[in-house]
Protein backbone atom coordinates (compact mmCIF):
# COMPACT_ATOMS: atom_id res chain seq x y z
CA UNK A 1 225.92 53.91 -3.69
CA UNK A 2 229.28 56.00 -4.78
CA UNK A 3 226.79 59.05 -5.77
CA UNK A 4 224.93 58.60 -2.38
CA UNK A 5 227.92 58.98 -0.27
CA UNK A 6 229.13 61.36 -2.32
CA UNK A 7 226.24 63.85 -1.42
CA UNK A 8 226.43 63.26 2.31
CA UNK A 9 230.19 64.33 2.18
CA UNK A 10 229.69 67.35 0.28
CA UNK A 11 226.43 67.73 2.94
CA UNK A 12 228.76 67.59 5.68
CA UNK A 13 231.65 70.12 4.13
CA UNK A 14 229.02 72.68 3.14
CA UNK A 15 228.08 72.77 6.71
CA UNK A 16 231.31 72.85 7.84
CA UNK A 17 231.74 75.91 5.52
CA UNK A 18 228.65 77.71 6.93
CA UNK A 19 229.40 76.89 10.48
CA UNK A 20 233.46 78.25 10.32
CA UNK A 21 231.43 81.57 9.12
CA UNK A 22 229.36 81.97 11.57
CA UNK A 23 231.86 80.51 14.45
CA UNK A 24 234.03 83.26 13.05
CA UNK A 25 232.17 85.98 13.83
CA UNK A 26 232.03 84.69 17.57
CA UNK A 27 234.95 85.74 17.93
CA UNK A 28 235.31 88.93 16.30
CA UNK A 29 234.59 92.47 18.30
CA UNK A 30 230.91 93.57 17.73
CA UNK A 31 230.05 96.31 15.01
CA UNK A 32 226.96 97.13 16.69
CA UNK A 33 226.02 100.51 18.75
CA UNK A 34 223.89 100.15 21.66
CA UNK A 35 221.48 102.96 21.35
CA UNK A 36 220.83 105.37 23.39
CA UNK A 37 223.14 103.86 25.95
CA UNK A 38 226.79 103.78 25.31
CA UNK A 39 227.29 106.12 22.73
CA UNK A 40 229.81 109.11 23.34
CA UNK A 41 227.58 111.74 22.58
CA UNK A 42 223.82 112.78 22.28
CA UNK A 43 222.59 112.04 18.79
CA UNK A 44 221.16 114.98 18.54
CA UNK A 45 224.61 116.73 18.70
CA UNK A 46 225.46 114.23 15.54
CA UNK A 47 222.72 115.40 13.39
CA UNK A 48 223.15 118.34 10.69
CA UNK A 49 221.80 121.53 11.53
CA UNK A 50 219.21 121.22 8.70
CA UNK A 51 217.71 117.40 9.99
CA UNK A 52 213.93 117.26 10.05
CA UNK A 53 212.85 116.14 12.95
CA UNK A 54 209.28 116.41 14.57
CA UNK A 55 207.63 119.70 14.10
CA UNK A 56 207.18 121.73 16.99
CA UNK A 57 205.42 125.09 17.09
CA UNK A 58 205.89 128.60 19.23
CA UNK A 59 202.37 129.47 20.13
CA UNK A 60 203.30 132.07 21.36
CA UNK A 61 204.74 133.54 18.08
CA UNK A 62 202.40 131.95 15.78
CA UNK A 63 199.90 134.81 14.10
CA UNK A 64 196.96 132.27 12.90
CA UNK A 65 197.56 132.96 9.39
CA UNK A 66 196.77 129.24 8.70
CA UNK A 67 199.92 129.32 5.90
CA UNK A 68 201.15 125.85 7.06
CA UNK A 69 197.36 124.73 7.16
CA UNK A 70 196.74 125.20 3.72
CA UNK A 71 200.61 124.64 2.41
CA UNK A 72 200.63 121.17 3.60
CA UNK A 73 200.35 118.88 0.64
CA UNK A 74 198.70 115.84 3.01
CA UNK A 75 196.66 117.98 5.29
CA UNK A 76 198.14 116.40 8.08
CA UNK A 77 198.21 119.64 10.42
CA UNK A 78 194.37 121.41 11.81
CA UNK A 79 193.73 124.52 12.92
CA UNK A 80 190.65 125.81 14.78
CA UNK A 81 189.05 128.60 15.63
CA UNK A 82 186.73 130.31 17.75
CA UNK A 83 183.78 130.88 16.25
CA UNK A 84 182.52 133.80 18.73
CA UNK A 85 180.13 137.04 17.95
CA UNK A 86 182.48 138.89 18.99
CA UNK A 87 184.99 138.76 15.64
CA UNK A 88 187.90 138.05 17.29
CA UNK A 89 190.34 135.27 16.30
CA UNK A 90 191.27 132.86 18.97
CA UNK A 91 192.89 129.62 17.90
CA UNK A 92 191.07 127.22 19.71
CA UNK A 93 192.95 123.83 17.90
CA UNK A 94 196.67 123.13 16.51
CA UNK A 95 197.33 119.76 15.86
CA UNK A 96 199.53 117.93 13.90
CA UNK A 97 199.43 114.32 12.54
CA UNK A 98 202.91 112.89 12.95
CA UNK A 99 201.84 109.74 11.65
CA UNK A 100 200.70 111.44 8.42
CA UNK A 101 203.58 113.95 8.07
CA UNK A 102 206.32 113.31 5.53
CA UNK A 103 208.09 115.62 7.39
CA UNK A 104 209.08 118.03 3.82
CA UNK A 105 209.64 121.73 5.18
CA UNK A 106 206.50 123.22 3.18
CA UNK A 107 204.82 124.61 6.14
CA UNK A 108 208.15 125.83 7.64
CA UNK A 109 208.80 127.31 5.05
CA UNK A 110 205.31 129.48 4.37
CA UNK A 111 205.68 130.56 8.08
CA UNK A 112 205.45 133.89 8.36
CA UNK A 113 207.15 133.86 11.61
CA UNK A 114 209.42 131.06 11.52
CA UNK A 115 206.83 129.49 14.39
CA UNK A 116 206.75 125.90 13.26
CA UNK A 117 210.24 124.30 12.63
CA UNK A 118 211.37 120.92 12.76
CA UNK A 119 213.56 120.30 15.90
CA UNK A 120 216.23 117.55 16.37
CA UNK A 121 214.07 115.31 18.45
CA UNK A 122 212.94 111.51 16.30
CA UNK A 123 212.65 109.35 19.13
CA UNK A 124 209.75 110.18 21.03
CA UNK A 125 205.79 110.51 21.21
CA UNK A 126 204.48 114.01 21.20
CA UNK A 127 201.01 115.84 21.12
CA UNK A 128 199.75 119.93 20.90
CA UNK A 129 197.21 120.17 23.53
CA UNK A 130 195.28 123.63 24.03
CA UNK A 131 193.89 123.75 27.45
CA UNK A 132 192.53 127.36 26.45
CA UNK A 133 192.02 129.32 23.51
CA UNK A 134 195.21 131.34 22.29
CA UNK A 135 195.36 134.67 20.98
CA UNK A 136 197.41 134.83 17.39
CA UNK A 137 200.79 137.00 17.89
CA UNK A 138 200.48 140.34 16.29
CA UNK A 139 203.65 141.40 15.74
CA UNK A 140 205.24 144.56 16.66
CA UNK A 141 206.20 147.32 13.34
CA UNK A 142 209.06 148.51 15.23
CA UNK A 143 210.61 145.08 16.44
CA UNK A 144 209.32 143.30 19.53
CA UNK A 145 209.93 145.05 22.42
CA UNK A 146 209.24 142.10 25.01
CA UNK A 147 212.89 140.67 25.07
CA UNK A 148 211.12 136.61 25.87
CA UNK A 149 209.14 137.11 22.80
CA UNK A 150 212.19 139.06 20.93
CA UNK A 151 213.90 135.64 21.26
CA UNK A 152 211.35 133.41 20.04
CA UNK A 153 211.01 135.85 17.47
CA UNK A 154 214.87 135.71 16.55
CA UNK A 155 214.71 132.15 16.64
CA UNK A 156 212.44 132.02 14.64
CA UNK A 157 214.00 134.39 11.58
CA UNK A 158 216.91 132.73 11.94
CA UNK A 159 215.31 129.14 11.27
CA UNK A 160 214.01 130.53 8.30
CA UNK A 161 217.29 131.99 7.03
CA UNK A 162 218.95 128.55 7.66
CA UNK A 163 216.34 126.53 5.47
CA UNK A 164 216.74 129.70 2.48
CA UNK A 165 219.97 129.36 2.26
CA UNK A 166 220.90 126.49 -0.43
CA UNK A 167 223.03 123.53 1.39
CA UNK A 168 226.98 124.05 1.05
């Protein structure tokens, strides 16, 4: 009987003990960050320049080499084309398979052009969609002279430069 009551007082401090834990954080201020809401800043203004985030791609810069295409170590990006008499290349597909992609740099690093990069976006669903065939970018020898696709262009290089140079 001694042994019996024994057990239901140790029952009854042991919950005592758990409860005084948990009544204790009641009453303490909340370590939790309500995201996206009340947060001082944009997260994207947090993250390093080098993050890799979903890719996204400058059609209008890309030249249809197909580097990334056959770079990509889980095939997880397609690339079309036209299949006309005529011999010209038109891409005619560009997708990529966020769900597959480990998101490692290889294809944009391979870019020619610097036209796929990752951005600083994570949080959101996104899909390529070619409502018309596009013509691959042939770039200029002497430097673009088209100052919209100069830009992209720029952009572009200097993506590339940021992922050659080794991380400080």
């Amino acid at each position: 009987m001694l042994s019996y009551l024994k057990d239901i007082f140790e029952t009854v401090v042991t919950i005592f003990e758990g409860l005084s834990i948990t009544f204790s954080h009641l009453v303490r201020r909340p370590m939790t960050i309500q995201y996206p809401d009340r947060i001082g800043r944009p997260v994207q203004e947090t993250l390093p320049k080098r993050y890799r985030g979903h890719l996204e791609v400058d059609m209008e810069i890309c030249t249809n080499c197909k580097a990334c295409e056959r770079e990509c170590p889980i095939t997880c990006i397609a690339i079309t084309d036209s299949e006309e008499p005529d011999k010209k290349r038109w891409m005619t597909q560009f997708d990529i398979d966020l769900a597959k992609c480990m998101y490692c740099g290889i294809c944009s690093e391979v870019c020619p052009t610097g036209s796929i990069r990752h951005s600083q976006e994570f949080a959101m669903a996104r899909h390529f969609v070619l409502d018309s065939p596009v013509a691959p970018f042939k770039p200029a020898k002497g430097g673009e002279t088209d100052t919209e696709l100069a830009k992209k262009v720029e952009t572009g290089k200097e993506f590339m430069d940021l992922f050659a140079q080794p991380e400080k």
